[in-house]
Structure formats: C-alpha cells, structure tokens
Protein backbone atom coordinates (compact mmCIF):
# COMPACT_ATOMS: atom_id res chain seq x y z
CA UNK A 1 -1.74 32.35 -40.83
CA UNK A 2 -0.04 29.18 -41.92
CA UNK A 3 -2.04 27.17 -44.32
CA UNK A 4 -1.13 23.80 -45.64
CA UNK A 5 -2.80 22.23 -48.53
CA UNK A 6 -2.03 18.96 -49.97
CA UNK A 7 -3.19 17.78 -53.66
CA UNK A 8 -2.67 14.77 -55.90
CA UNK A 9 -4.80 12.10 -54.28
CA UNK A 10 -7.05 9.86 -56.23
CA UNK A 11 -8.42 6.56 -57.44
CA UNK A 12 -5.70 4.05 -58.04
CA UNK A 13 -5.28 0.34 -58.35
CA UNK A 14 -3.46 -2.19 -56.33
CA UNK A 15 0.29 -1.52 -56.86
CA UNK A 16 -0.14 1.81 -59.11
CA UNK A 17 1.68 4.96 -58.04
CA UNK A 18 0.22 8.31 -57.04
CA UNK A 19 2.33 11.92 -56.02
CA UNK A 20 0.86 13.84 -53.82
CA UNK A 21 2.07 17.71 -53.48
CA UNK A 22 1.76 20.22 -50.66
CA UNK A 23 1.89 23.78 -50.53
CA UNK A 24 2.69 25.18 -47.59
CA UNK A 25 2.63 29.15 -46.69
CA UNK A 26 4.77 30.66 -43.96
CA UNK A 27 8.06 32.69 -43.65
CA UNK A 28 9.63 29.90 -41.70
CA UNK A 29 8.95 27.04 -44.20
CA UNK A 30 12.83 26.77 -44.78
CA UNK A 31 13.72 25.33 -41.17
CA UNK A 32 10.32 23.42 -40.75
CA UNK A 33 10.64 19.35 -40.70
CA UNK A 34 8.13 19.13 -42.90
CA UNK A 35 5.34 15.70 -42.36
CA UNK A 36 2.67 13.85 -44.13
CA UNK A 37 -0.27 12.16 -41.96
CA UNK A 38 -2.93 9.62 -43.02
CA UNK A 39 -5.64 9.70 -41.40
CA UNK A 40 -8.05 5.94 -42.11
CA UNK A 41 -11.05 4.99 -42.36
CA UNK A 42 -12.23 4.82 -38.63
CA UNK A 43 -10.32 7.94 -37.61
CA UNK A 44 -6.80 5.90 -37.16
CA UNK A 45 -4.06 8.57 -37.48
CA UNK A 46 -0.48 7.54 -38.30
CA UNK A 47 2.64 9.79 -39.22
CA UNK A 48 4.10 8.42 -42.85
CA UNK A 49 6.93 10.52 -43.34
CA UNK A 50 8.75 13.48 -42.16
CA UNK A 51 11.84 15.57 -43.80
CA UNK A 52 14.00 17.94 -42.17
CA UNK A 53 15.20 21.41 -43.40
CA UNK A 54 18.61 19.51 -44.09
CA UNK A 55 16.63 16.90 -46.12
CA UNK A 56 16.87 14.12 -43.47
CA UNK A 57 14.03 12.04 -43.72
CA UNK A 58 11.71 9.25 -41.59
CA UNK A 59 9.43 6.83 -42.62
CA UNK A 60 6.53 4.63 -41.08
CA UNK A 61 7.56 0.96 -40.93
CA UNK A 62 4.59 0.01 -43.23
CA UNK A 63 5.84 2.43 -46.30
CA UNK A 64 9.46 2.21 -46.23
CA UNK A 65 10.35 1.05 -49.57
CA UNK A 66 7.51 1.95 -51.25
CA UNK A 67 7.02 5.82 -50.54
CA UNK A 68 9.61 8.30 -50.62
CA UNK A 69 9.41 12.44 -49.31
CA UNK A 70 10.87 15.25 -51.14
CA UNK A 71 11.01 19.33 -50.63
CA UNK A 72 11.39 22.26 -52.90
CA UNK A 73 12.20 25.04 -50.88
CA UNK A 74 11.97 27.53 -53.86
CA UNK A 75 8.17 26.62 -54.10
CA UNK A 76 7.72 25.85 -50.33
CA UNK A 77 6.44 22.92 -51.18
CA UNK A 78 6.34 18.83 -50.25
CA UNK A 79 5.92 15.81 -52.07
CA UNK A 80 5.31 12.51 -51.50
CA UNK A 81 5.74 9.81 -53.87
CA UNK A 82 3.65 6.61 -53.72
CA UNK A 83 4.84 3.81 -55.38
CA UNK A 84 3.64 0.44 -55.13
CA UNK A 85 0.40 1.18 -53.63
CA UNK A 86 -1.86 -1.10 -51.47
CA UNK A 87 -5.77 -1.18 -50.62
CA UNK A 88 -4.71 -0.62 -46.49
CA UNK A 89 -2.94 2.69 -47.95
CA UNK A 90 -6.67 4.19 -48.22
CA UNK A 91 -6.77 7.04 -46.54
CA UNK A 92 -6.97 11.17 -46.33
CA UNK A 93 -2.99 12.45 -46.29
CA UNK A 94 -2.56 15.71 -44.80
CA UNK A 95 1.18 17.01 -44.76
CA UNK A 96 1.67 20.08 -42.00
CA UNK A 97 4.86 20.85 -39.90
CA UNK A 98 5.60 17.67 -37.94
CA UNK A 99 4.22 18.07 -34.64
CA UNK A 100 1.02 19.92 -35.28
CA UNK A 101 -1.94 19.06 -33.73
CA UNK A 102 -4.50 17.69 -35.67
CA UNK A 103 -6.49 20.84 -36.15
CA UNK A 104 -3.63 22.24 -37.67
CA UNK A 105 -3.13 19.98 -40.27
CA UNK A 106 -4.85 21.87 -43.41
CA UNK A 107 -6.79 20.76 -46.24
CA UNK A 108 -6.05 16.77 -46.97
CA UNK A 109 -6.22 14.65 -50.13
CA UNK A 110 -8.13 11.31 -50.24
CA UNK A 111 -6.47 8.21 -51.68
CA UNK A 112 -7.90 5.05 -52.73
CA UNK A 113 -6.40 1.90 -53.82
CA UNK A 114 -9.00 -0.48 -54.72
CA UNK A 115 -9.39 -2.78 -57.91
C-alpha cells in the first residue's frame, strides 16, 4: 500500500520560513510527479506545487516566489520549502502523487502563520 506522510509543519510568524518533508513508500516513486496540497480552513483545497520525475516543477500563482519543491529520489522523499510565509498560507499540506484523490492523500502537516 502506498503511504504518504508529510512532516515539518508548525507555528511560524508572518514572513518566517518553514520545510516541510514527505516520505513517500512505493516501488514506483521514481517516475511519480510528485504534489503538495493545502487544504484551509473551511475545507478549500488548492494544489501548491508539483515536480516531475525529471525535476520539472509547477507552482500555484499565490506561492511562486516564495515556495520552492525539491525530491530526493535516494530517500523517496519531497520537500517543500516555505519562505516568506503569510497568515492566508494557514493550512494542513498533504503531498501525494499528483492526481490522487483526496482520500489518498496520507497523513498532512498543519501550518500556521500568525503573529
């Protein structure tokens, strides 16, 4: 079964930084374009960033700029660095294959920016 898990999330203050980490399991993790969700307050769902096996990546008008999406194969594993951080980036980040339905997603991490 393929299980992803994202970690890293926190408290943080307006225009601090945060790196969130996934680990992902699966044989096929090499070829996956690789995502990271949010899900807000309210339930809103939006995609943030994706990166493909050949390290192309996509980002969410609101974060480009500010957030930037990295793999390590090796570890099967996916980053996301925050930088610049804003209260309206609250939210739980999940980071699954792109495409996956919601229930597929795996265990999130909960980010807050707030003074």
């Amino acid at each position: 079964q393929v299980q992803f898990v994202a970690s890293g999330g926190g408290l943080v203050q307006p225009g601090g930084s945060l790196r969130l980490s996934c680990a992902a399991s699966g044989s096929k993790f090499t070829i996956w374009t690789m995502a990271w969700y949010r899900q807000f307050p309210g339930d809103r769902r939006e995609l943030v960033a994706t990166i493909s096996a050949s390290r192309l990546t996509t980002y969410a008008d609101s974060v480009k700029g500010r957030f930037a999406v990295s793999r390590d194969d090796t570890k099967k594993e996916v980053y996301l660095q925050m930088n610049s951080l804003k209260p309206e980036d609250t939210a739980v980040y999940y980071c699954p294959k792109a495409g996956s339905a919601y229930d597929n997603w795996g265990q999130g991490t909960q980010v807050t920016v707030s003074a």
